[in-house]
N, C-alpha and C. Protein backbone atom coordinates (compact mmCIF):
# COMPACT_ATOMS: atom_id res chain seq x y z
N UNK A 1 161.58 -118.26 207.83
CA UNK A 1 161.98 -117.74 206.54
C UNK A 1 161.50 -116.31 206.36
N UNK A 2 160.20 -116.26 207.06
CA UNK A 2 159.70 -114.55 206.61
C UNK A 2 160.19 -113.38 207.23
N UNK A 3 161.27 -114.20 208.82
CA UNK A 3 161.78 -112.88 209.26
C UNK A 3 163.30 -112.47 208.62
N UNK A 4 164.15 -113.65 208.02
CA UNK A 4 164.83 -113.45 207.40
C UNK A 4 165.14 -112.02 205.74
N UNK A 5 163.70 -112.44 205.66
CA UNK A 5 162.91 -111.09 204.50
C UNK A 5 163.93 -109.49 204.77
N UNK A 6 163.20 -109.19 206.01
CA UNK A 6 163.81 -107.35 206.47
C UNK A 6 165.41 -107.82 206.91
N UNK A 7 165.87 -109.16 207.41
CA UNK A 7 167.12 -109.28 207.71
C UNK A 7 168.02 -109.26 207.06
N UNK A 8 168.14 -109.51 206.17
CA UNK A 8 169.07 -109.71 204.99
C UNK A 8 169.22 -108.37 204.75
N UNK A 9 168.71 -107.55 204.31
CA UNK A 9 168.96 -106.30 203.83
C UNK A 9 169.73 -105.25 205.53
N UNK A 10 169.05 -105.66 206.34
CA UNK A 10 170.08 -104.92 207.69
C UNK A 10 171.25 -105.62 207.72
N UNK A 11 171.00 -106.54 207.62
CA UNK A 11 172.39 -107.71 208.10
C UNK A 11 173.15 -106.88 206.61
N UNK A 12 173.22 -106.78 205.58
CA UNK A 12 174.15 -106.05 204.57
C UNK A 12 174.34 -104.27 204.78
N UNK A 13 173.56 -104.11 205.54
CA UNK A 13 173.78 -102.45 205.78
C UNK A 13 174.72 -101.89 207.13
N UNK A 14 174.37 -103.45 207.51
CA UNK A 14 175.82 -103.30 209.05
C UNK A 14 177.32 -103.84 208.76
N UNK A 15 177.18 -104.75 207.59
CA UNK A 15 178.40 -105.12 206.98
C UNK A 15 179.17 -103.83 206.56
N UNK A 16 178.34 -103.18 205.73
CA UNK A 16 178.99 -101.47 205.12
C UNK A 16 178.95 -100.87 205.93
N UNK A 17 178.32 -100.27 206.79
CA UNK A 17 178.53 -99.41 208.06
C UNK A 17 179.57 -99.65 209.10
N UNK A 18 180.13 -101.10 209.43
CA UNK A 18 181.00 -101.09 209.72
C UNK A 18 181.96 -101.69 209.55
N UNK A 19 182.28 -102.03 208.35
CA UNK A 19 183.84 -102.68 207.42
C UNK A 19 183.39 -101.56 205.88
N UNK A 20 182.52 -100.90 206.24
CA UNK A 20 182.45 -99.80 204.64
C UNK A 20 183.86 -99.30 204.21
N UNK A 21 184.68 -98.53 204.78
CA UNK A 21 185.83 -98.39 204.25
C UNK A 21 187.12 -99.23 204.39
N UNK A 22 187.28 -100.18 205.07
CA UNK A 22 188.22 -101.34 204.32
C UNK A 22 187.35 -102.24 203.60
N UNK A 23 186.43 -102.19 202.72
CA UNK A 23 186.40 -102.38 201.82
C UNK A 23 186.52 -102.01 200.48
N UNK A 24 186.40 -102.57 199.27
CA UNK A 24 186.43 -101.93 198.20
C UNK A 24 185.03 -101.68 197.64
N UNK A 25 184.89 -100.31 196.73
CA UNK A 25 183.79 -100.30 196.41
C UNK A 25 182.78 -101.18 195.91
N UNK A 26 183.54 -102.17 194.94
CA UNK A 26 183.44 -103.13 194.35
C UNK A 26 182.65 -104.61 195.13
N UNK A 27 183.28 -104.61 196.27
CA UNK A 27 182.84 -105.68 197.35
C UNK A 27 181.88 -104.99 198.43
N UNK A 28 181.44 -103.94 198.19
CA UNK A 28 180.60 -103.06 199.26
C UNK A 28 179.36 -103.36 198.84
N UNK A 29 179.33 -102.87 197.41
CA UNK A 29 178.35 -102.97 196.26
C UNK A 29 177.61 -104.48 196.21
N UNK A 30 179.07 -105.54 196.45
CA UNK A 30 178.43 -106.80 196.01
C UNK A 30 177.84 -107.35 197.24
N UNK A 31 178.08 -107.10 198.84
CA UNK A 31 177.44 -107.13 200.04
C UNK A 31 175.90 -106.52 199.65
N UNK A 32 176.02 -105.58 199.18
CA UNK A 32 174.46 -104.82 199.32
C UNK A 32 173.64 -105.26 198.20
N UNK A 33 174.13 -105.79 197.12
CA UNK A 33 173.36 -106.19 195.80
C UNK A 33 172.65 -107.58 196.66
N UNK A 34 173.44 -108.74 196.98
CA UNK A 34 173.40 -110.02 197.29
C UNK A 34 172.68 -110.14 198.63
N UNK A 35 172.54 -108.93 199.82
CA UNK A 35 171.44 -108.78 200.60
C UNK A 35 170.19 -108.61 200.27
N UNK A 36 170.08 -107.72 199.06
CA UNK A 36 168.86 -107.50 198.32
C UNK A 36 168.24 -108.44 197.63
N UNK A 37 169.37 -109.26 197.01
CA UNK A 37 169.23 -110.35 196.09
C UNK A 37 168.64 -111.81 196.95
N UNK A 38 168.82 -111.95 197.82
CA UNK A 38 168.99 -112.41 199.22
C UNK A 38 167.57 -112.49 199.29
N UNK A 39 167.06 -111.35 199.70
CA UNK A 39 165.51 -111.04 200.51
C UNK A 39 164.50 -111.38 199.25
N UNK A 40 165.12 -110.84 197.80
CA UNK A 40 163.79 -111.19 196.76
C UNK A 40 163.78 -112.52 196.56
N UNK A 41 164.62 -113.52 196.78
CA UNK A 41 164.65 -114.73 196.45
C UNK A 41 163.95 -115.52 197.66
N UNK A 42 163.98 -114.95 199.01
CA UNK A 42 163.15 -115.27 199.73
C UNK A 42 162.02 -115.11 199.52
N UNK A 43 161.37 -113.56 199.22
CA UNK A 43 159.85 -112.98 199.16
C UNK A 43 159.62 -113.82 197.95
N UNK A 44 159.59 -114.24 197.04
CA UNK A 44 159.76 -114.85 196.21
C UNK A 44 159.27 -116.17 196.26
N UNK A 45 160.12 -116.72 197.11
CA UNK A 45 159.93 -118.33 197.48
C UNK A 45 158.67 -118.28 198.44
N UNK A 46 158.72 -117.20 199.30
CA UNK A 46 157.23 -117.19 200.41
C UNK A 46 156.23 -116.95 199.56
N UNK A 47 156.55 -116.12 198.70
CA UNK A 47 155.01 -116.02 198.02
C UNK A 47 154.62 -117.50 196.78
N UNK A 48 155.49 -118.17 196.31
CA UNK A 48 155.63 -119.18 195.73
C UNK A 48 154.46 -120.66 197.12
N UNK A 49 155.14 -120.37 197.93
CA UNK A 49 154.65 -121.44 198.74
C UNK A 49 153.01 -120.61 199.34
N UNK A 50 153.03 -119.33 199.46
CA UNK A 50 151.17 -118.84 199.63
C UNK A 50 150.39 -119.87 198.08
N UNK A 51 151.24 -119.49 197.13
CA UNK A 51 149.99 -119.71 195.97
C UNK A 51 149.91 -121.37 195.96
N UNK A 52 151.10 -122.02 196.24
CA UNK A 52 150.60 -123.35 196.42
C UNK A 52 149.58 -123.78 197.65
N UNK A 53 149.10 -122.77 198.21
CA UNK A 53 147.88 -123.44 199.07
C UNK A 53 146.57 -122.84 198.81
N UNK A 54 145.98 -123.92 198.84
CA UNK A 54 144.17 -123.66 197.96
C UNK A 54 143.76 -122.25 198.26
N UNK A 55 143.33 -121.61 198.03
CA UNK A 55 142.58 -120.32 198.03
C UNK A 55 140.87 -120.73 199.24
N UNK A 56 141.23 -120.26 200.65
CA UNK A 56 140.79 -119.62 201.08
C UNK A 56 141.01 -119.61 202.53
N UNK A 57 140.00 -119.27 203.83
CA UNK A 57 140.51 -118.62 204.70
C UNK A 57 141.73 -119.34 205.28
N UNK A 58 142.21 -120.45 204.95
CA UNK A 58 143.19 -121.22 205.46
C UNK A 58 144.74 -121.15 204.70
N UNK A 59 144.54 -120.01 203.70
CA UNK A 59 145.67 -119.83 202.70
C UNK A 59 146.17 -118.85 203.74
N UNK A 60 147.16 -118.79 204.74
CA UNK A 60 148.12 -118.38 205.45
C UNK A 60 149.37 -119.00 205.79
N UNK A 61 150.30 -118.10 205.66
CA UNK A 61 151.70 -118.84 205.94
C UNK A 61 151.82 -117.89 207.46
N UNK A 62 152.14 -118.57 208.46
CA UNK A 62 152.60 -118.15 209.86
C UNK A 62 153.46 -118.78 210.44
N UNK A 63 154.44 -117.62 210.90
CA UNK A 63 155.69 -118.68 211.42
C UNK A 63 155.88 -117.89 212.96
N UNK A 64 155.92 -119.08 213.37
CA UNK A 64 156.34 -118.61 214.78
C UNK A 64 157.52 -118.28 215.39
N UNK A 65 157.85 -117.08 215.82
CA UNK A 65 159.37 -116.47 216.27
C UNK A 65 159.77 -117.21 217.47
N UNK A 66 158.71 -116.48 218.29
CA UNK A 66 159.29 -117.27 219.86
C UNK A 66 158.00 -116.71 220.67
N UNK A 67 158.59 -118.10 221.69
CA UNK A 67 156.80 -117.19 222.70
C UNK A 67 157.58 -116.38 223.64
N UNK A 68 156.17 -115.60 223.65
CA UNK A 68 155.94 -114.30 223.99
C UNK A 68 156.27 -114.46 225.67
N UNK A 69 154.66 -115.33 225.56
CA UNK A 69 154.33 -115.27 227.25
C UNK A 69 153.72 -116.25 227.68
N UNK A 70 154.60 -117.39 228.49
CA UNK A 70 154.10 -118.31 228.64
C UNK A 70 153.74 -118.76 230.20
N UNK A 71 152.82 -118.95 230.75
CA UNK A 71 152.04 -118.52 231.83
C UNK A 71 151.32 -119.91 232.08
N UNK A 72 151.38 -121.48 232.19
CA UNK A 72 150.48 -122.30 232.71
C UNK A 72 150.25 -122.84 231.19
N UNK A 73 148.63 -122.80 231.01
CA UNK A 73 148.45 -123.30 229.69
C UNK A 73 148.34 -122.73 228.46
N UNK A 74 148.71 -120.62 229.15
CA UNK A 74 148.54 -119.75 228.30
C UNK A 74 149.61 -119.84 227.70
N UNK A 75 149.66 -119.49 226.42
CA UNK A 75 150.46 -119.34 225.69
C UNK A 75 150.48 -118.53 224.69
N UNK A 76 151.50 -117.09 224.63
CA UNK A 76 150.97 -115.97 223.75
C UNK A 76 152.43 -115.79 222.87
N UNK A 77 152.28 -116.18 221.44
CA UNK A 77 153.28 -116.31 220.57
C UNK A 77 153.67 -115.08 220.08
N UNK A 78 154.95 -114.72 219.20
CA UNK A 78 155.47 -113.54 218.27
C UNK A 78 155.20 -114.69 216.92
N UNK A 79 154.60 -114.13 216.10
CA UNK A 79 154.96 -114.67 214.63
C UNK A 79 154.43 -114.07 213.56
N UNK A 80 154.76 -113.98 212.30
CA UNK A 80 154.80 -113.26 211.10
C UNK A 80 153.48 -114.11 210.18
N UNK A 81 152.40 -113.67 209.90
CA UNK A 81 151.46 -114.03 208.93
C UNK A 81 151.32 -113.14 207.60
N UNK A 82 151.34 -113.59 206.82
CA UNK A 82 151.21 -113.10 205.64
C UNK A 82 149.44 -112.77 205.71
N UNK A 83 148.79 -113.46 206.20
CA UNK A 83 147.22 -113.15 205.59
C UNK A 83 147.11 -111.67 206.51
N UNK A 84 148.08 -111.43 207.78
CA UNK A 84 147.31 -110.26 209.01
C UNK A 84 148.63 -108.86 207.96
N UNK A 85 149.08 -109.12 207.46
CA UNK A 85 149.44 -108.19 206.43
C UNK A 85 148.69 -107.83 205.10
N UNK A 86 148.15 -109.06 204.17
CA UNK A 86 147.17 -108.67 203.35
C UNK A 86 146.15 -108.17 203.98
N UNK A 87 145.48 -108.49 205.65
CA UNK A 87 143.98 -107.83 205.65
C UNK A 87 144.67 -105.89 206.06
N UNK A 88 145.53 -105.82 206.60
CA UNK A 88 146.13 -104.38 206.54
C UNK A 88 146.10 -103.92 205.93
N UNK A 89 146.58 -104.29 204.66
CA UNK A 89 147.16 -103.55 202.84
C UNK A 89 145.30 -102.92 202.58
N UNK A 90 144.21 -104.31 202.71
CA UNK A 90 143.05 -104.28 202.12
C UNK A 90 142.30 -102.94 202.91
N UNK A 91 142.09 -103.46 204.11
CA UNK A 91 141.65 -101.74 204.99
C UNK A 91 142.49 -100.59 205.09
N UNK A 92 143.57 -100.98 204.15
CA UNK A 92 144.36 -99.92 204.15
C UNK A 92 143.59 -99.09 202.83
N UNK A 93 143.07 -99.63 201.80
CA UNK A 93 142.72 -98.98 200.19
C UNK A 93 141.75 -98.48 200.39
């Protein structure tokens, strides 16, 4: 669900970029509103499901994309955490 977030909004910017002029302004507009509309109803729902879990180091949502690199018993994943973005934002201030 969290990579869907940045997708929605590309996935509507390639719709207009390439059907932008056989369309109507009208339906260009409503591609790009409803991508946007799209992603907040997701960020939305992800952050809905962070606050339903207790407050502390285990309050992370992580989803796994696909593995990376899988080697025997190693196993090195791609996936999206919300907590390795809040500790960024925090050493970011």
């Amino acid at each position: 669900m969290l990579s869907l977030i940045p997708l929605l909004p590309f996935t509507g910017f390639l719709i207009n970029a390439t059907l932008g002029r056989r369309l109507t302004k009208g339906v260009s507009g409503a591609v790009a509103c409803l991508a946007m509309l799209g992603a907040f109803g997701l960020s939305a729902a992800a952050a809905m499901r962070l606050l339903a879990i207790e407050p502390g180091p285990g309050r992370v949502i992580d989803e796994r994309l696909y593995t990376w690199i899988a080697a025997g018993s190693f196993h090195c994943y791609s996936s999206h955490s919300t907590l390795q973005a809040a500790r960024k934002i925090t050493h970011t201030l």
